[in-house]
Protein backbone atom coordinates (compact mmCIF):
# COMPACT_ATOMS: atom_id res chain seq x y z
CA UNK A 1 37.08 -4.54 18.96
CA UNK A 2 37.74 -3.51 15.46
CA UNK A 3 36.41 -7.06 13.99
CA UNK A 4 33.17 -6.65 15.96
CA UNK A 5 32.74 -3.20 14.61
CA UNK A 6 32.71 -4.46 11.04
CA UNK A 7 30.31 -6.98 11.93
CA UNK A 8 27.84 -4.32 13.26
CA UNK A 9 28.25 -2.35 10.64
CA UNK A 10 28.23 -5.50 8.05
CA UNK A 11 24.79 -6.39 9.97
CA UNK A 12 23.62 -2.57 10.06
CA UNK A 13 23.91 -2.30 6.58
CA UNK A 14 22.35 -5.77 5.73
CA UNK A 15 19.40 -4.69 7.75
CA UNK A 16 19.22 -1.53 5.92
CA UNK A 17 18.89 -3.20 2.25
CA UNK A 18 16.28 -5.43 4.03
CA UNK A 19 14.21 -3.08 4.66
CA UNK A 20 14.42 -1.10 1.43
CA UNK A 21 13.36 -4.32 -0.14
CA UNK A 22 10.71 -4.54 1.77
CA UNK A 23 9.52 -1.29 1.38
CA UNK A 24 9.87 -1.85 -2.25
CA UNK A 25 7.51 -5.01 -1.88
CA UNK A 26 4.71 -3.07 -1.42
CA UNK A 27 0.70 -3.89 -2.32
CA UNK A 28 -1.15 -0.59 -3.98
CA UNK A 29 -2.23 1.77 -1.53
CA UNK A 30 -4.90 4.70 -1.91
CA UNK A 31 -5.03 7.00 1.19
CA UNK A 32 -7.65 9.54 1.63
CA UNK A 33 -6.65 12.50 3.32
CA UNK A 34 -8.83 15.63 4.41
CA UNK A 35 -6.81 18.76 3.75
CA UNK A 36 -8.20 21.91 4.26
CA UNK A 37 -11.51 22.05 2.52
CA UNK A 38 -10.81 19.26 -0.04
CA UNK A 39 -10.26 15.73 -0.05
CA UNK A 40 -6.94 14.32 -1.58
CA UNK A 41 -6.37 10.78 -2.98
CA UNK A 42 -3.18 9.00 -3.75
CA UNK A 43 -2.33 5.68 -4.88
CA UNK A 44 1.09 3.82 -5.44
CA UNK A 45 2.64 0.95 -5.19
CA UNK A 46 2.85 -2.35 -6.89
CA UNK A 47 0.02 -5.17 -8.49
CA UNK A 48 0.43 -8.92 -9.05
CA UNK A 49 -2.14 -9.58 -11.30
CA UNK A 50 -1.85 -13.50 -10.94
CA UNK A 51 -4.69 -15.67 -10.08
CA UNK A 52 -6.99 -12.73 -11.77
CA UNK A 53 -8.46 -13.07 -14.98
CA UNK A 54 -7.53 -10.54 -18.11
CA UNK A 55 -11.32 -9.61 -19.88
CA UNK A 56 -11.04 -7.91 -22.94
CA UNK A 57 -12.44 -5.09 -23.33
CA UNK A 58 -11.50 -1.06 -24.20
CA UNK A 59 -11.82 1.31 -21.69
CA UNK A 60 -11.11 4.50 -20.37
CA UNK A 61 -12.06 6.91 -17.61
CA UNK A 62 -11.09 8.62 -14.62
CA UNK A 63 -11.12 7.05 -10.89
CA UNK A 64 -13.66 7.75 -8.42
CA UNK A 65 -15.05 7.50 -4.93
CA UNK A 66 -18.26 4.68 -4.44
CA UNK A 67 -18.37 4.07 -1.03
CA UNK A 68 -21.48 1.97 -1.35
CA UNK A 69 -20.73 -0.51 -3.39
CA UNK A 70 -17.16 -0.19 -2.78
CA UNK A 71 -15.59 1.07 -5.48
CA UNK A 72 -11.95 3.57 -5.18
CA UNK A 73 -10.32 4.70 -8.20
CA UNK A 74 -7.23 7.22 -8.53
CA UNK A 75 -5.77 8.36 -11.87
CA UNK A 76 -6.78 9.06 -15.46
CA UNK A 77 -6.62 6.98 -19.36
CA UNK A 78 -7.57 4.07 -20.99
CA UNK A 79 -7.21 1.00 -19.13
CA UNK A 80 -7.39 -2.80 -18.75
CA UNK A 81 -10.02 -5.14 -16.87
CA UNK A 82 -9.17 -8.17 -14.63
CA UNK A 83 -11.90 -10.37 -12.94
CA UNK A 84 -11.73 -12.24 -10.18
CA UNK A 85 -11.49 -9.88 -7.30
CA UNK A 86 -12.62 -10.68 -3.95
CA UNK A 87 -15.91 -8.51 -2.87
CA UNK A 88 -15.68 -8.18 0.56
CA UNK A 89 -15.18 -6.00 2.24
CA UNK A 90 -18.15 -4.60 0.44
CA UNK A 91 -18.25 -1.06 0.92
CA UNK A 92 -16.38 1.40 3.04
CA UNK A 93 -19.22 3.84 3.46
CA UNK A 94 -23.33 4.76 2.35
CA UNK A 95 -21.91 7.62 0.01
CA UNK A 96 -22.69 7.59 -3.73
CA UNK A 97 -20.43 8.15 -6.55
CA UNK A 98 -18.17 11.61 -6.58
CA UNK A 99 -16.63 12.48 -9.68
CA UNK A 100 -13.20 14.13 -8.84
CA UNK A 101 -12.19 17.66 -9.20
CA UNK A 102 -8.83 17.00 -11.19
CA UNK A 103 -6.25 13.78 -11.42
CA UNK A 104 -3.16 12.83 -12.55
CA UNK A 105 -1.22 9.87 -13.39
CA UNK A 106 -2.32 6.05 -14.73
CA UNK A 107 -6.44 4.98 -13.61
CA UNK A 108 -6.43 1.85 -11.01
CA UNK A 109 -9.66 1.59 -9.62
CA UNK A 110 -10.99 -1.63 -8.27
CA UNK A 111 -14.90 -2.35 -7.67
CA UNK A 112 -16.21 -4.83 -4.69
CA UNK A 113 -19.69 -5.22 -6.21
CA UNK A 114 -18.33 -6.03 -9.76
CA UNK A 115 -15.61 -7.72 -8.96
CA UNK A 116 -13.25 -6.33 -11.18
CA UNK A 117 -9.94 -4.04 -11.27
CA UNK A 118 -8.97 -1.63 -13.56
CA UNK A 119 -5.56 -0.92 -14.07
CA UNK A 120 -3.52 0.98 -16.78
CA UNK A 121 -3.89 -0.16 -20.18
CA UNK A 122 -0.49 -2.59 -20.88
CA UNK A 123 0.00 -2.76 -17.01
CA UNK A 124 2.83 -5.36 -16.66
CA UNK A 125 2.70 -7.03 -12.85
CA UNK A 126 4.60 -5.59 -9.98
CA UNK A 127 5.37 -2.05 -12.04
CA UNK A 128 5.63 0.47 -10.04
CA UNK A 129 2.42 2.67 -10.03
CA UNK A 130 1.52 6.29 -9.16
CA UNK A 131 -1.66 8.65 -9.67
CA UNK A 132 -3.36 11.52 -7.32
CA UNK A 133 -7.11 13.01 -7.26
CA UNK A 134 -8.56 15.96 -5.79
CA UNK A 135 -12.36 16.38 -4.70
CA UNK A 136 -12.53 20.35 -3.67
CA UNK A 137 -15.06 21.43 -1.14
CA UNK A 138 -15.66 18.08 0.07
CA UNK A 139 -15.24 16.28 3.59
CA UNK A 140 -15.25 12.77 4.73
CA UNK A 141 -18.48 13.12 5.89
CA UNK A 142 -19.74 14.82 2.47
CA UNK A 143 -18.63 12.14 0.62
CA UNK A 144 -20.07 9.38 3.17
CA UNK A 145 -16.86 7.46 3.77
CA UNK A 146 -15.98 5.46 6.58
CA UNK A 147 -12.46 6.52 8.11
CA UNK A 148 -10.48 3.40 8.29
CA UNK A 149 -8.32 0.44 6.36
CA UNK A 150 -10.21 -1.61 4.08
CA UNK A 151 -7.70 -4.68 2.14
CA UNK A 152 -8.84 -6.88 -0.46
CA UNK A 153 -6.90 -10.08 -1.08
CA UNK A 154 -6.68 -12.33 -4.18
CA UNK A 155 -4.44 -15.10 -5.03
CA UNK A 156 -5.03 -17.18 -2.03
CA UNK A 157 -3.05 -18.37 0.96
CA UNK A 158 0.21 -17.27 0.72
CA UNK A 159 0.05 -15.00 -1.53
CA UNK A 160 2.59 -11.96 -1.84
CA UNK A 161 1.92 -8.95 -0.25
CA UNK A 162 1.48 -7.35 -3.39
CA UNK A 163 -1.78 -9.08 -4.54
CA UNK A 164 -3.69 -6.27 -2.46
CA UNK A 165 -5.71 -3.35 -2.73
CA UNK A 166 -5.55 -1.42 0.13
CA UNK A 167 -7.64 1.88 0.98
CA UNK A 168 -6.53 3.76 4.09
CA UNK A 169 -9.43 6.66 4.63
CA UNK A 170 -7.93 9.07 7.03
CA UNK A 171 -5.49 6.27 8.71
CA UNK A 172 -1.76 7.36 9.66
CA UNK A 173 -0.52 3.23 9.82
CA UNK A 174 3.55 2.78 10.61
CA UNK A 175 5.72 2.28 7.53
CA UNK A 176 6.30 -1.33 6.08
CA UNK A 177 10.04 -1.20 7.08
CA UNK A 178 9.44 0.22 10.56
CA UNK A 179 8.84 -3.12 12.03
CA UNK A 180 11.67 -4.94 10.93
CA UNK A 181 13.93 -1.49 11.71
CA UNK A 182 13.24 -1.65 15.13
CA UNK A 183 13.78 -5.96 15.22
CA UNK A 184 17.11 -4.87 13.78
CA UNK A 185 17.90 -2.20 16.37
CA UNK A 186 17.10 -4.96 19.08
CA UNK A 187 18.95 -7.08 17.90
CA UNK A 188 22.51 -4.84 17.86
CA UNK A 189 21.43 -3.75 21.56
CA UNK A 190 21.17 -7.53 22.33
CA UNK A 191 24.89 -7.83 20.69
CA UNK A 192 26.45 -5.03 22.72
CA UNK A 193 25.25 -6.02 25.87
CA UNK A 194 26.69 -9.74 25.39
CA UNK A 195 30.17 -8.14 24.23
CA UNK A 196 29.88 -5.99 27.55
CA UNK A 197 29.05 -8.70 29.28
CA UNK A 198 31.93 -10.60 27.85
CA UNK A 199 34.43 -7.78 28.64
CA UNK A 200 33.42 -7.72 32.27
CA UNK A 201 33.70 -11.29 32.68
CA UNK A 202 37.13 -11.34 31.11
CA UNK A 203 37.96 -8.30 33.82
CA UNK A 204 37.10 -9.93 36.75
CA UNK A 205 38.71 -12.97 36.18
């Protein structure tokens, strides 16, 4: 009994450092979120900027909302510009351009209709990356965005799941590790039942 306890707790905490890898491995995300009578935006997580093409250029700015032509920035500073984006989906609403109320942390904005991505200027691939932005007095509807998850995808088949942009407009989706969590859990029921099982067998005979 005590050698198949350390092996469920070997494999509990082996599934545990899975899944904090693969929470870890995460594309960018920007939610939007309505709260109270302003709009918040929020974007972290990780870029792979291979298979995209580095244009010089100096730049600087502050993120905004283009729903039209699909454009979604968070953050603030000078940045860098990469080409090669994909351009579809196109837009993720019939709003125009909204300048935001205040924001914080490094610009990433990426633009369907140009095909380009902005990211902070000296942005090494697969840093970790973090930046808010507030529109006050604004609503979903105001700002003529589509509620929903809009992902677009460079580098191919294959690629990692960090070579995304992903916008999530008033979307609640199930953390990255959740999935694999509850494989894991499954999978220690599956193991108790068979040592059960086992025990009963061994009982009866």
């Amino acid at each position: 009994m005590k050698k198949f306890k350390a092996k469920l707790a070997f494999g509990v905490a082996t599934l545990l450092m899975s899944a904090t890898v693969a929470a870890n491995a995460s594309p960018y995300v920007v939610t939007l979120e309505q709260a109270g009578s302003k709009v918040v935006a929020t974007g972290s997580g990780q870029i792979d900027l291979a298979g995209l093409s580095f244009v010089p250029s100096s730049l600087s700015g502050v993120g905004n909302i283009d729903p039209s032509i699909g454009a979604a920035g968070v953050g603030v500073g000078n940045v860098d510009l990469y080409a090669g984006v994909p351009s579809t989906p196109a837009s993720f609403g019939s709003g125009a351009v909204t300048e935001p109320s205040n924001t914080s942390g490094g610009l990433v904005e990426y633009d369907a209709m140009a095909g380009t991505l902005f990211v902070p200027a000296g942005y090494v691939s697969n840093a970790l990356l973090s930046a808010s932005t507030s529109t006050y007095s604004a609503t979903f509807a105001s700002l003529g965005v589509t509620p929903g998850i809009y992902v677009w995808t460079w580098g191919g088949t294959g690629a990692d799941p960090d070579q995304s942009f992903r916008l999530e407009i008033g979307a609640t989706p199930l953390p990255a590790a959740l999935p694999l969590f509850a494989t894991g859990l499954g999978a220690m029921g599956l193991l108790g039942w068979r040592r059960k099982r086992k025990n009963a067998a061994a009982i009866a005979t």
